[in-house]
C-alpha atoms as a PDB file:
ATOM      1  CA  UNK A   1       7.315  15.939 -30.632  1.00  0.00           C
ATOM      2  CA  UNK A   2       7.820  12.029 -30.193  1.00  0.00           C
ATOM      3  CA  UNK A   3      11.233  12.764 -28.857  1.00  0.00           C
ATOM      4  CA  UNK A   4       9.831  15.131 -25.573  1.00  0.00           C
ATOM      5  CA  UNK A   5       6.760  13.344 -25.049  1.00  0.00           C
ATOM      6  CA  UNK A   6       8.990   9.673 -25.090  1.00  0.00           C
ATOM      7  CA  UNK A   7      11.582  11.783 -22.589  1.00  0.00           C
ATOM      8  CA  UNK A   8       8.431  12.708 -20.598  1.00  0.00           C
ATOM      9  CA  UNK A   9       7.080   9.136 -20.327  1.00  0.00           C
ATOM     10  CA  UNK A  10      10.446   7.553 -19.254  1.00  0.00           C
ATOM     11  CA  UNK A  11      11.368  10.273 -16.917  1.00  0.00           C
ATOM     12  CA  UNK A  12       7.526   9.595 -15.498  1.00  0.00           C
ATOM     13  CA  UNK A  13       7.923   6.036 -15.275  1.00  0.00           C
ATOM     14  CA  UNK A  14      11.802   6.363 -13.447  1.00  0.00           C
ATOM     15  CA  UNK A  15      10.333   8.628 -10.957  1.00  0.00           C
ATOM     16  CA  UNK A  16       6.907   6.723 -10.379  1.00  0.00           C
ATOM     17  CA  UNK A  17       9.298   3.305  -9.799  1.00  0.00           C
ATOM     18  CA  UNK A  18      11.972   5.578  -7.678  1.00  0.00           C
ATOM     19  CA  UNK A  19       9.307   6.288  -5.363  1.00  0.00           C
ATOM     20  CA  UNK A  20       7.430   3.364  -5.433  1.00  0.00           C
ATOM     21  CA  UNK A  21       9.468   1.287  -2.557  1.00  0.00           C
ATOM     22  CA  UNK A  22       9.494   4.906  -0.476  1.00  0.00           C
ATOM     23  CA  UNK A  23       5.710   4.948   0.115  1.00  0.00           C
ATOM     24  CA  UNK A  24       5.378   0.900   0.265  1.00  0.00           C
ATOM     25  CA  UNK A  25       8.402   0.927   3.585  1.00  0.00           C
ATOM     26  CA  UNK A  26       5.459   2.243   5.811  1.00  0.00           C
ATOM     27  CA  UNK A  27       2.780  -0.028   4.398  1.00  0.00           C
ATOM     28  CA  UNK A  28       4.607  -3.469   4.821  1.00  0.00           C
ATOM     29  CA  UNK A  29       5.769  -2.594   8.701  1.00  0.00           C
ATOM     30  CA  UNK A  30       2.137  -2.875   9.535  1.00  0.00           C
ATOM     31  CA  UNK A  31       0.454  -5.181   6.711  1.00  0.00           C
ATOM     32  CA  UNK A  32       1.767  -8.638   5.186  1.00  0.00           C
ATOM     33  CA  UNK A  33       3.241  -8.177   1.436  1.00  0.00           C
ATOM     34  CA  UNK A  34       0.307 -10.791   0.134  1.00  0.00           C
ATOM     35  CA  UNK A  35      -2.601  -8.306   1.266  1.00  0.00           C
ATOM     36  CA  UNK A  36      -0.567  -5.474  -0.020  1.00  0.00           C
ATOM     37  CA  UNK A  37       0.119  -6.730  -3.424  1.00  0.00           C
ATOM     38  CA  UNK A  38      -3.520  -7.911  -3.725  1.00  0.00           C
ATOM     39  CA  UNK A  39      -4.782  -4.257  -3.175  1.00  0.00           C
ATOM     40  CA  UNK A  40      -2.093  -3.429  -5.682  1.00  0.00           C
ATOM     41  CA  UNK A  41      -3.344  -5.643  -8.224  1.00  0.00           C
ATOM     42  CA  UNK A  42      -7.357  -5.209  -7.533  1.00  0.00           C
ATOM     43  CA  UNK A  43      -6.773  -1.436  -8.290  1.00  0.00           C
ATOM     44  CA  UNK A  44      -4.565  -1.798 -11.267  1.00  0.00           C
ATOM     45  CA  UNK A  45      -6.613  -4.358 -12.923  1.00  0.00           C
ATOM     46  CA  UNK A  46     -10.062  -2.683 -12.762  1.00  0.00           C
ATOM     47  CA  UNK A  47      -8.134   0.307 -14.245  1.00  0.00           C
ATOM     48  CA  UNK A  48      -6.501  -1.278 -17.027  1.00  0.00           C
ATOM     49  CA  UNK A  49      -9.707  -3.857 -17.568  1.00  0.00           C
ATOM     50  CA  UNK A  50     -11.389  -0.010 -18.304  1.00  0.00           C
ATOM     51  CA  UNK A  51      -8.808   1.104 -20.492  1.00  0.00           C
ATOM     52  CA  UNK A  52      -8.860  -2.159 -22.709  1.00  0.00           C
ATOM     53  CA  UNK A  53     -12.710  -2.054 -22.668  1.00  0.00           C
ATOM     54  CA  UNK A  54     -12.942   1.304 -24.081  1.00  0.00           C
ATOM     55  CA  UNK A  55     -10.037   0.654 -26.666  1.00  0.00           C
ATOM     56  CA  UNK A  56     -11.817  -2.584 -27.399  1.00  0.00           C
ATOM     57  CA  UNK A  57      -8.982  -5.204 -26.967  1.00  0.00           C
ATOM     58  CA  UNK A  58     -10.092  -7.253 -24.256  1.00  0.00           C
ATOM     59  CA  UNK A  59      -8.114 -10.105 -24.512  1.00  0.00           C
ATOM     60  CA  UNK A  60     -10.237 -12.832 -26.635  1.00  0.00           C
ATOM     61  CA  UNK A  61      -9.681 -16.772 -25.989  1.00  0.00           C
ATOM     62  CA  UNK A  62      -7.568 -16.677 -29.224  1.00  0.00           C
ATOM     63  CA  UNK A  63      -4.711 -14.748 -27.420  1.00  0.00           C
ATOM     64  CA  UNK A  64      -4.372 -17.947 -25.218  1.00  0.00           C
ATOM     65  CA  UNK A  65      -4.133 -19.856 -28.335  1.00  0.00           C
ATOM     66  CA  UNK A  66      -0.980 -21.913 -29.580  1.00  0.00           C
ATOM     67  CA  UNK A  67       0.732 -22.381 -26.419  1.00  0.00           C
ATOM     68  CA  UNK A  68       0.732 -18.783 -24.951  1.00  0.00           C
ATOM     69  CA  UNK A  69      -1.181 -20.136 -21.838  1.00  0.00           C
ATOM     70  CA  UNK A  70       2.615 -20.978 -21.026  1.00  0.00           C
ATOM     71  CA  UNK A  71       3.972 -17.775 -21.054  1.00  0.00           C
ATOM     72  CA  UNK A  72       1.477 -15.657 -19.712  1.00  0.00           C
ATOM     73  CA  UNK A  73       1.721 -18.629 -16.768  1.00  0.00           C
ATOM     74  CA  UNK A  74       5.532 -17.319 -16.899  1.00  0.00           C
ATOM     75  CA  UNK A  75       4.823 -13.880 -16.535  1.00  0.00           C
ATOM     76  CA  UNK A  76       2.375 -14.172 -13.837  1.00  0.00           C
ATOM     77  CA  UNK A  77       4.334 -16.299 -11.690  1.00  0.00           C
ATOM     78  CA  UNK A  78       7.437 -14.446 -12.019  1.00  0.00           C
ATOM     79  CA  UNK A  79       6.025 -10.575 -11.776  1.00  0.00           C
ATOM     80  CA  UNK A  80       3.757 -12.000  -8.480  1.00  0.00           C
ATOM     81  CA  UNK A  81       6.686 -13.718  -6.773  1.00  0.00           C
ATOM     82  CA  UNK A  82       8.958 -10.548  -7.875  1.00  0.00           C
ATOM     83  CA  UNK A  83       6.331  -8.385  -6.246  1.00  0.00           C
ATOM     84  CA  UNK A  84       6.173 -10.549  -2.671  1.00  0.00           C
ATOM     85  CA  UNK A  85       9.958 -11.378  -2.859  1.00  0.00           C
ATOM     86  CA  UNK A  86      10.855  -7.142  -3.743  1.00  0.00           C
ATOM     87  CA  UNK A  87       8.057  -6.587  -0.387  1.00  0.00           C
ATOM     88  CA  UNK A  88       9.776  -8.440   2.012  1.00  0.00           C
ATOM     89  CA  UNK A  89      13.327  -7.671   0.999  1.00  0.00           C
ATOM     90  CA  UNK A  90      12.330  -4.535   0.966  1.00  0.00           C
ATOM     91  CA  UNK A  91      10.979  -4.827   4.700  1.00  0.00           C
ATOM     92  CA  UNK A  92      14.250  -6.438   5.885  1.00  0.00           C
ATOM     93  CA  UNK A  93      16.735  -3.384   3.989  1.00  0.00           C
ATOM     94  CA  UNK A  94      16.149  -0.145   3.335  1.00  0.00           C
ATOM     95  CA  UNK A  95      14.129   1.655  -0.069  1.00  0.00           C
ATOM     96  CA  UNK A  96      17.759   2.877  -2.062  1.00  0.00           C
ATOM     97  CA  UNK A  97      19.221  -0.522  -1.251  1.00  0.00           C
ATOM     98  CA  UNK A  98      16.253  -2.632  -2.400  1.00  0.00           C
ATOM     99  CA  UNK A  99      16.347  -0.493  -6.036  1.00  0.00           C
ATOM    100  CA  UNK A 100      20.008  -0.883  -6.100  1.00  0.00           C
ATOM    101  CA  UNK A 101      20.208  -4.141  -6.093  1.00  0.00           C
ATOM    102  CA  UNK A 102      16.973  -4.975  -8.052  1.00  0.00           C
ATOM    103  CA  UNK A 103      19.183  -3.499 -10.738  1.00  0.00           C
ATOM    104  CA  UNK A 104      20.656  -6.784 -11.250  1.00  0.00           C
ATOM    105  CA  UNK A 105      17.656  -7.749 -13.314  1.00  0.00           C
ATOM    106  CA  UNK A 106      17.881  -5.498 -16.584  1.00  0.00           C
ATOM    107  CA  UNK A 107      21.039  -7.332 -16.975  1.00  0.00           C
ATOM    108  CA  UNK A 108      19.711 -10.695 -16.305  1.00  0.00           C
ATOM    109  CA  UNK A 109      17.028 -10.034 -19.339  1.00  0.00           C
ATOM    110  CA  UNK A 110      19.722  -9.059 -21.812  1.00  0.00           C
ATOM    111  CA  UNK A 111      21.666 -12.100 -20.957  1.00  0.00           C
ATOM    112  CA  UNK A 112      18.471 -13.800 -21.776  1.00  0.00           C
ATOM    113  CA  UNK A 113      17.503 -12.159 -24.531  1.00  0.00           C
ATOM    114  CA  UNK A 114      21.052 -12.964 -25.956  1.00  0.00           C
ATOM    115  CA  UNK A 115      20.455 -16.397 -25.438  1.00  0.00           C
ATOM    116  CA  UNK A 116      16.968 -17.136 -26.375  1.00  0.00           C
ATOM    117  CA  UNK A 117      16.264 -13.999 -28.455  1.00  0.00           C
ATOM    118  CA  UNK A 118      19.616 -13.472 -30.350  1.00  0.00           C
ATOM    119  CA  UNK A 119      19.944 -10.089 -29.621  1.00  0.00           C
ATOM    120  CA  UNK A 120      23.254  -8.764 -30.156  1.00  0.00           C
ATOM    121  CA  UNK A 121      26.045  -7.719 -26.831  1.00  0.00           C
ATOM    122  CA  UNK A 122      28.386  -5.226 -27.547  1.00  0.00           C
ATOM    123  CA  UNK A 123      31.458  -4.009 -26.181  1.00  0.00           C
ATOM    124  CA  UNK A 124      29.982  -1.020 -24.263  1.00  0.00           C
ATOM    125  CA  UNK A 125      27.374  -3.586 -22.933  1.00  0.00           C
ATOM    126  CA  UNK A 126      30.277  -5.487 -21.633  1.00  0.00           C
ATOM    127  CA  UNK A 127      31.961  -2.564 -20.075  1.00  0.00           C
ATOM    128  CA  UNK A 128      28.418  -1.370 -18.409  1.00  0.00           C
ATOM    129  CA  UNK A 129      28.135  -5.065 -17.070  1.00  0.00           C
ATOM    130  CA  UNK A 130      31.765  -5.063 -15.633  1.00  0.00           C
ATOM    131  CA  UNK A 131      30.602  -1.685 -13.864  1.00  0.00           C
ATOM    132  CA  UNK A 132      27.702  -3.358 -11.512  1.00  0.00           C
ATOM    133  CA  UNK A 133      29.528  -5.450  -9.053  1.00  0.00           C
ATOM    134  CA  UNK A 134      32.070  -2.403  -9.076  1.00  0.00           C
ATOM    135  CA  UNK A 135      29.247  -0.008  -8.288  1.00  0.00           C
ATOM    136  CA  UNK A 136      27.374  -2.377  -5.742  1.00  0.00           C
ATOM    137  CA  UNK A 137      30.609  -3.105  -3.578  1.00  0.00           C
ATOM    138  CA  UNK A 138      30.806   0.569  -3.806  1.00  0.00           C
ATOM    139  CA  UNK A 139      27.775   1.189  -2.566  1.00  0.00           C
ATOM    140  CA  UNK A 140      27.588  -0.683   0.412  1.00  0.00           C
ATOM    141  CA  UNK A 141      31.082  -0.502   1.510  1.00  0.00           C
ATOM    142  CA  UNK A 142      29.640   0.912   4.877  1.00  0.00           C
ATOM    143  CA  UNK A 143      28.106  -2.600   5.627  1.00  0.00           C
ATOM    144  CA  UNK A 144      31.045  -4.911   4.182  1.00  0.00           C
ATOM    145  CA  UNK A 145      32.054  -5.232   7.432  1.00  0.00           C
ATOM    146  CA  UNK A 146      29.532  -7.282   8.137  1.00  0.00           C
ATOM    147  CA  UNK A 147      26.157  -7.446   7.138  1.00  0.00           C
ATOM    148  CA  UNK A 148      22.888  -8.165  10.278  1.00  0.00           C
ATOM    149  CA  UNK A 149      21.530 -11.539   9.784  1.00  0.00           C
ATOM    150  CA  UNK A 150      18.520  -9.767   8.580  1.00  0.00           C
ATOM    151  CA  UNK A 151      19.784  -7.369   6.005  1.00  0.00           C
ATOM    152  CA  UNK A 152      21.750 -10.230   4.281  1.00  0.00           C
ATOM    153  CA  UNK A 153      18.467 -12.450   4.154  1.00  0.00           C
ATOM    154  CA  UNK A 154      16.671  -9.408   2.676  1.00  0.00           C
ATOM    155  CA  UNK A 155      19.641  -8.782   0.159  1.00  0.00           C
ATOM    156  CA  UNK A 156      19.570 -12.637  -0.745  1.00  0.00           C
ATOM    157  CA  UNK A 157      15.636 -12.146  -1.038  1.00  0.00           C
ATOM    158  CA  UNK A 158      16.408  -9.059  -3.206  1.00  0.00           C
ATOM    159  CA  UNK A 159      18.504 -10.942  -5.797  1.00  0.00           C
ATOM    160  CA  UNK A 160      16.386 -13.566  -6.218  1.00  0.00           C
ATOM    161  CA  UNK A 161      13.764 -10.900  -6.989  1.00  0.00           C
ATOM    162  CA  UNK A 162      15.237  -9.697  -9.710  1.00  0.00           C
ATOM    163  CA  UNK A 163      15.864 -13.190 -11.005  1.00  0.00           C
ATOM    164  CA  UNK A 164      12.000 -13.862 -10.906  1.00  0.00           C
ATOM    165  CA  UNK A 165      11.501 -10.073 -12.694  1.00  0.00           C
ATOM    166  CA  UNK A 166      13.749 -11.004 -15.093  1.00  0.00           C
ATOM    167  CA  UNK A 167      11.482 -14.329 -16.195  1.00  0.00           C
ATOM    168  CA  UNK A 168       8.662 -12.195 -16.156  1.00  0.00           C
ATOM    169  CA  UNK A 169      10.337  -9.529 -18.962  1.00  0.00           C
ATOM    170  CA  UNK A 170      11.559 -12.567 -20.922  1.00  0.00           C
ATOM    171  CA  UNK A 171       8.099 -14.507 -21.198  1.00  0.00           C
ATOM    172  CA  UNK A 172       6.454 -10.727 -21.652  1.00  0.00           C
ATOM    173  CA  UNK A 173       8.885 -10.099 -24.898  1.00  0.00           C
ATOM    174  CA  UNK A 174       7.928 -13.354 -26.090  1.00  0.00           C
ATOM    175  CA  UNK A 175       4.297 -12.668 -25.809  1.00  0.00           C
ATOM    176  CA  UNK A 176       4.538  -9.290 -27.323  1.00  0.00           C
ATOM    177  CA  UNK A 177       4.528 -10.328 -30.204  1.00  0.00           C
ATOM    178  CA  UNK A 178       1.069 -11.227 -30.551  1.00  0.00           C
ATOM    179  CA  UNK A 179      -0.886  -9.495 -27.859  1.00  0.00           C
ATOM    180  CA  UNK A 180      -0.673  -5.529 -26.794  1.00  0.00           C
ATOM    181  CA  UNK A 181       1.648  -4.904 -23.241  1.00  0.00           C
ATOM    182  CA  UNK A 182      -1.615  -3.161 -21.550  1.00  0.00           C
ATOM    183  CA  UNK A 183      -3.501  -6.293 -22.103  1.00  0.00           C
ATOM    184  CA  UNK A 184      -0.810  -8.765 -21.307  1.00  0.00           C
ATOM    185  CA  UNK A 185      -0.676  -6.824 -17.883  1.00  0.00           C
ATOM    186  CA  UNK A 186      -4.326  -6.955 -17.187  1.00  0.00           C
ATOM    187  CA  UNK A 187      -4.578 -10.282 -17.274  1.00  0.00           C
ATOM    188  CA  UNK A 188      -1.450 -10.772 -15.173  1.00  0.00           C
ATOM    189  CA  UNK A 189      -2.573  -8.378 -12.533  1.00  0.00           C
ATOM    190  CA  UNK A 190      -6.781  -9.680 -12.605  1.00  0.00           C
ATOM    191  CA  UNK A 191      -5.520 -13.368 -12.794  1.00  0.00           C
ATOM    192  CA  UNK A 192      -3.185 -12.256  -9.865  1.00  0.00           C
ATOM    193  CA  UNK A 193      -5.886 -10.568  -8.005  1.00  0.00           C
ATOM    194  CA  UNK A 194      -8.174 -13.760  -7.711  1.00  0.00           C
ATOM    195  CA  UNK A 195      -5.500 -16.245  -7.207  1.00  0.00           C
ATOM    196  CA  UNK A 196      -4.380 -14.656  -3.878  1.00  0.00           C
ATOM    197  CA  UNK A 197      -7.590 -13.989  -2.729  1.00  0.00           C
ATOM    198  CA  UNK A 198      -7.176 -17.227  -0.263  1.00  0.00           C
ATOM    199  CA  UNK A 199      -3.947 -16.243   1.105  1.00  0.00           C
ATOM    200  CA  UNK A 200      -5.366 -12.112   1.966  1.00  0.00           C
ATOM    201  CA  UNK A 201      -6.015 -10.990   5.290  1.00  0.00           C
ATOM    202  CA  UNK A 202      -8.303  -7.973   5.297  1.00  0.00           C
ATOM    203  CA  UNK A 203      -8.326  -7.372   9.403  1.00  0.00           C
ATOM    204  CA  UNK A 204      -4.302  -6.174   9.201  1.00  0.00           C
ATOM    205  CA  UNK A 205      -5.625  -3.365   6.582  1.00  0.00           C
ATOM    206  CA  UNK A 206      -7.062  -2.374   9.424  1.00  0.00           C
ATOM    207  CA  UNK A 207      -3.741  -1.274  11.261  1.00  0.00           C
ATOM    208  CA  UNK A 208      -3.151   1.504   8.692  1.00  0.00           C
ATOM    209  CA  UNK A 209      -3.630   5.161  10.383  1.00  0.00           C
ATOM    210  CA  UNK A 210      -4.572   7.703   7.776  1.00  0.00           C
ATOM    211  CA  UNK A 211      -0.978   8.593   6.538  1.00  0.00           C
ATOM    212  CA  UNK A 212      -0.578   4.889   5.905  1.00  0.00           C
ATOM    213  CA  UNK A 213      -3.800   4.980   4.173  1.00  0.00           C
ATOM    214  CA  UNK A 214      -2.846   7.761   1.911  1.00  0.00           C
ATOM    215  CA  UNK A 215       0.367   5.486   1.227  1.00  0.00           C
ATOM    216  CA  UNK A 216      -1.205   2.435  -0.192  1.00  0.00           C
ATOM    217  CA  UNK A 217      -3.547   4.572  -1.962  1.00  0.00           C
ATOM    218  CA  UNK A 218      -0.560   6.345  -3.712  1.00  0.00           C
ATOM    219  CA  UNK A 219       1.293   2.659  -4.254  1.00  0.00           C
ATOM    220  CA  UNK A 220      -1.863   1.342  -6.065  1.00  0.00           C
ATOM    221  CA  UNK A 221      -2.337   4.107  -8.420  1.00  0.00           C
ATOM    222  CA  UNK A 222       1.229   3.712  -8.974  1.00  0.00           C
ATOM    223  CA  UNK A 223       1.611   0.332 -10.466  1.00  0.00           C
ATOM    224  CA  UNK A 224      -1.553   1.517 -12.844  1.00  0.00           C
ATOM    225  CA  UNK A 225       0.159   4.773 -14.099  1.00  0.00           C
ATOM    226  CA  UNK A 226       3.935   3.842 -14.220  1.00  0.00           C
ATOM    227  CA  UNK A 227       3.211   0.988 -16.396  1.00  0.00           C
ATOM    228  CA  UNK A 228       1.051   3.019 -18.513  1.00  0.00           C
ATOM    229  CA  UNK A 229       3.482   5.351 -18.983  1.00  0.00           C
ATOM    230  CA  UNK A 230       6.013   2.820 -19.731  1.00  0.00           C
ATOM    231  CA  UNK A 231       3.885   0.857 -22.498  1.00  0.00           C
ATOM    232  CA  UNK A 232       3.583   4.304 -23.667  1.00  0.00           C
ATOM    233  CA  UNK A 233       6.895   5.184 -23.993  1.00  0.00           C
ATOM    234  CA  UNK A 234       8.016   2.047 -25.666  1.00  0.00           C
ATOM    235  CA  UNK A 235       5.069   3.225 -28.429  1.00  0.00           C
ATOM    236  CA  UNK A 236       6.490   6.536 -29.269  1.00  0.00           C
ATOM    237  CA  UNK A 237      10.053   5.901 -27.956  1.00  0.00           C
ATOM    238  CA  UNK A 238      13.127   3.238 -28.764  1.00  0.00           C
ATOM    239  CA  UNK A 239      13.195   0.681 -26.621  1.00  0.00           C
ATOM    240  CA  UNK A 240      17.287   1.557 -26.126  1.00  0.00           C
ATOM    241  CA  UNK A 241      16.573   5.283 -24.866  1.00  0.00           C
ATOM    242  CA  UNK A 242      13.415   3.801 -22.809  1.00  0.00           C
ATOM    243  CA  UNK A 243      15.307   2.043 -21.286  1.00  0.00           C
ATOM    244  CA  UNK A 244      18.241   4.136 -20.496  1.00  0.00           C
ATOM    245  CA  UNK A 245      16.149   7.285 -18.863  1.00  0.00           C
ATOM    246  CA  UNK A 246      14.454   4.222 -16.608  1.00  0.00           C
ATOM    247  CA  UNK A 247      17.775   3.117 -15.675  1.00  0.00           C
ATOM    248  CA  UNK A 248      18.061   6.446 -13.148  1.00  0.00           C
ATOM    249  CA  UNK A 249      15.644   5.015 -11.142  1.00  0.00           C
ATOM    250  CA  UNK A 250      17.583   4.194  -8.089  1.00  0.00           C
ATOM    251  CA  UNK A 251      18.899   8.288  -8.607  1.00  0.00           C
ATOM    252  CA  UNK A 252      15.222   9.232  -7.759  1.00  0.00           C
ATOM    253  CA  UNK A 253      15.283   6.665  -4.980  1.00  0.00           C
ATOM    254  CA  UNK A 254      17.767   8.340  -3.268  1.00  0.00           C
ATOM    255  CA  UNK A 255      16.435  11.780  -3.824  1.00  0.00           C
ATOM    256  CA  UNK A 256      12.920  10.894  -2.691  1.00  0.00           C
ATOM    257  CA  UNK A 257      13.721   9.440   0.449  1.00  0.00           C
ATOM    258  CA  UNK A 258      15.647  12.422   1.712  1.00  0.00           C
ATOM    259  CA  UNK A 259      12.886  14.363   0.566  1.00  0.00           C
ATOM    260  CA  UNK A 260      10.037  12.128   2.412  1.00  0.00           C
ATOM    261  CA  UNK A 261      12.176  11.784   5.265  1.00  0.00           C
ATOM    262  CA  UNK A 262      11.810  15.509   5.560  1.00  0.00           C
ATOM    263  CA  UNK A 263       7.592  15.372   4.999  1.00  0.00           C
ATOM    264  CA  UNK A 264       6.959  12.379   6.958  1.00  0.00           C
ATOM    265  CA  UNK A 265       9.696  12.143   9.871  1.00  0.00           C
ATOM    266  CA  UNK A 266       7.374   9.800  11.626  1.00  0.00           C
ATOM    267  CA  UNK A 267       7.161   7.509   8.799  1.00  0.00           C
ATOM    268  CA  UNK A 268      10.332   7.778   6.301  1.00  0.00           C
ATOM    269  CA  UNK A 269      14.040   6.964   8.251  1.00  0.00           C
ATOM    270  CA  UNK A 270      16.458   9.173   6.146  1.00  0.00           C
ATOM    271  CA  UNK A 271      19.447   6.756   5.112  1.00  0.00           C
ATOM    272  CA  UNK A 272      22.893   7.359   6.153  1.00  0.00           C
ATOM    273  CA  UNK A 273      24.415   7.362   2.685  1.00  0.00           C
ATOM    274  CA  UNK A 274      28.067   9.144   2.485  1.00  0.00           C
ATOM    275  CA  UNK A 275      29.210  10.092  -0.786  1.00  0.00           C
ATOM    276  CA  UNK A 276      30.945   7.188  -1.626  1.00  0.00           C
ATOM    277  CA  UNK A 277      27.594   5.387  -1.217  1.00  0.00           C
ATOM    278  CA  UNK A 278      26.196   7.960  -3.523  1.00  0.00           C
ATOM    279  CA  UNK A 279      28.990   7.487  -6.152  1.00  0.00           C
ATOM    280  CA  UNK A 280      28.413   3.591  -6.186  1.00  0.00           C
ATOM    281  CA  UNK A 281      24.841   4.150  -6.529  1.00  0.00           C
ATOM    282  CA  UNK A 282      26.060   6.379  -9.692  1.00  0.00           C
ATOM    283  CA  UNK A 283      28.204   4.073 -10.890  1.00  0.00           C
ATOM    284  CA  UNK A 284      25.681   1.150 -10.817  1.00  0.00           C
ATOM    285  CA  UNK A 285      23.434   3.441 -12.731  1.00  0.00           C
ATOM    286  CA  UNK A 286      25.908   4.419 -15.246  1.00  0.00           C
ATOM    287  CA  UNK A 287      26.325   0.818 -15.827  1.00  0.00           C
ATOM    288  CA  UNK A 288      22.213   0.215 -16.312  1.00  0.00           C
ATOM    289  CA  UNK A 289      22.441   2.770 -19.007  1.00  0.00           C
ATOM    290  CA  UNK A 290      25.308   1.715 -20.807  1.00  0.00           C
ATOM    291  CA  UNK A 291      23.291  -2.128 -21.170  1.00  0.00           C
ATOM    292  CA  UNK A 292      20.675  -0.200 -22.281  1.00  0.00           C
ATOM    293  CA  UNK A 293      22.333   1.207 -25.323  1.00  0.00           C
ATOM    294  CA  UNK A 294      22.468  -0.418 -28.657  1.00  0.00           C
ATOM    295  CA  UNK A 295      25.041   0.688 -31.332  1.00  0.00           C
END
């Protein structure tokens, strides 16, 4: 029973973060990635402030106790700047190409978590790391060429995305220790939500036609239910197998955008991806879940 309903959560949460950068394309032509990732926040934060209230773990001034201010700081800093930095990449490249390369940071957290954690790296880890650059030349071969000044500023954006994501996971495994993952991402997205208030500007919401609407809508629920799913997962789940099924993200990247392409011409560009593009998307993938797994 734990072994379908962990398989259903991780397939949930690779397919909820596969189609996450799809519906935000549309939002961010029209709407600046602060106000976005505010709405984001505001939504997911009331929801997950609900679910701790009824569970009864509201975090408690204790939780900030004995110098975990520091990393929840961490966390916050890195997951919001991930969020803006991922946006405007995002805006500059294309959806598969932003979740390709945002790839990078799984393996930027193991090599952490090797260093400061003393987590073990084995050989297959080794041969799934050697396998990313392979994969990502592979899968933009068509732009080797030469890259627009504009998609290489949104790749360079991209990576250092992943490094900030990566700072976040690292300061969030630290803190797991002592406080629950739900609550640890409340306060990260309600601390977020009232720091950026300043820096919002409500009037460009007002650009959004009703599909867009129906977009951000969609993009809000989905950074409350895909990290739901994934807390939930790691609860009934290992971590290794988690972490593995999430890994086919960029798979469901690909897939989706064909799909929305087809729904929402007007809105979704369909990506000219050969099948060498699609085999270095595989490969990259491949890699992912071969990091993933522990002996």
């Amino acid at each position: 029973m734990q072994f379908r309903l962990g398989l259903v959560l991780s397939v949930l949460t690779a397919a909820l973060w596969g189609s996450l950068p799809i519906a935000l394309r549309p939002v961010v032509e029209v709407v600046d990635p602060v106000t976005v990732t505010w709405c984001r926040y505001l939504l997911a934060s009331v929801g997950m402030g609900a679910l701790l209230a009824y569970q009864g773990h509201l975090p408690t001034r204790q939780n900030f106790a004995q110098g975990r201010w520091l990393f929840l700081l961490i966390a916050l800093v890195g997951f919001a700047a991930n969020n803006f930095g991922f946006l405007w990449g995002l805006r500059l490249t294309t959806p598969s190409t932003a979740q390709i390369v945002i790839q990078l940071a799984p393996l930027l957290v193991i090599f952490g978590a090797v260093r400061w954690f003393g987590e073990h790296f084995g050989a297959w880890q080794w041969v799934g790391v050697s396998l990313l650059p392979f994969g990502l030349l592979v899968f933009f071969h068509q732009k080797l060429s030469g890259f627009s000044d504009s998609f290489g500023l949104g790749l360079l954006v991209l990576v250092g995305s992943a490094f900030l994501w990566a700072s976040y996971a690292l300061a969030q495994k630290r803190l797991i220790r002592d406080m629950k993952s739900v609550a640890i991402m409340g306060i990260i997205y309600a601390t977020g939500s009232i720091l950026m208030l300043p820096a919002i500007d409500i009037s460009h919401l007002a650009a959004l036609d009703t599909t867009r609407w129906w977009f951000l809508f969609y993009c809000c629920l989905n950074s409350l239910v895909s990290y739901g799913c994934f807390s939930e997962a790691l609860a009934v789940w290992p971590a290794s197998r988690v972490s593995a099924v999430v890994a086919t993200t960029p798979l469901f990247t690909v897939v989706f955008t064909r799909l929305a392409a087809f729904l929402w011409p007007g809105y979704i560009v369909p990506e000219a991806l050969d099948s060498l593009s699609l085999t270095g998307a595989g490969v990259v993938v491949l890699g992912c879940i071969l990091m993933a797994l522990r002996k």
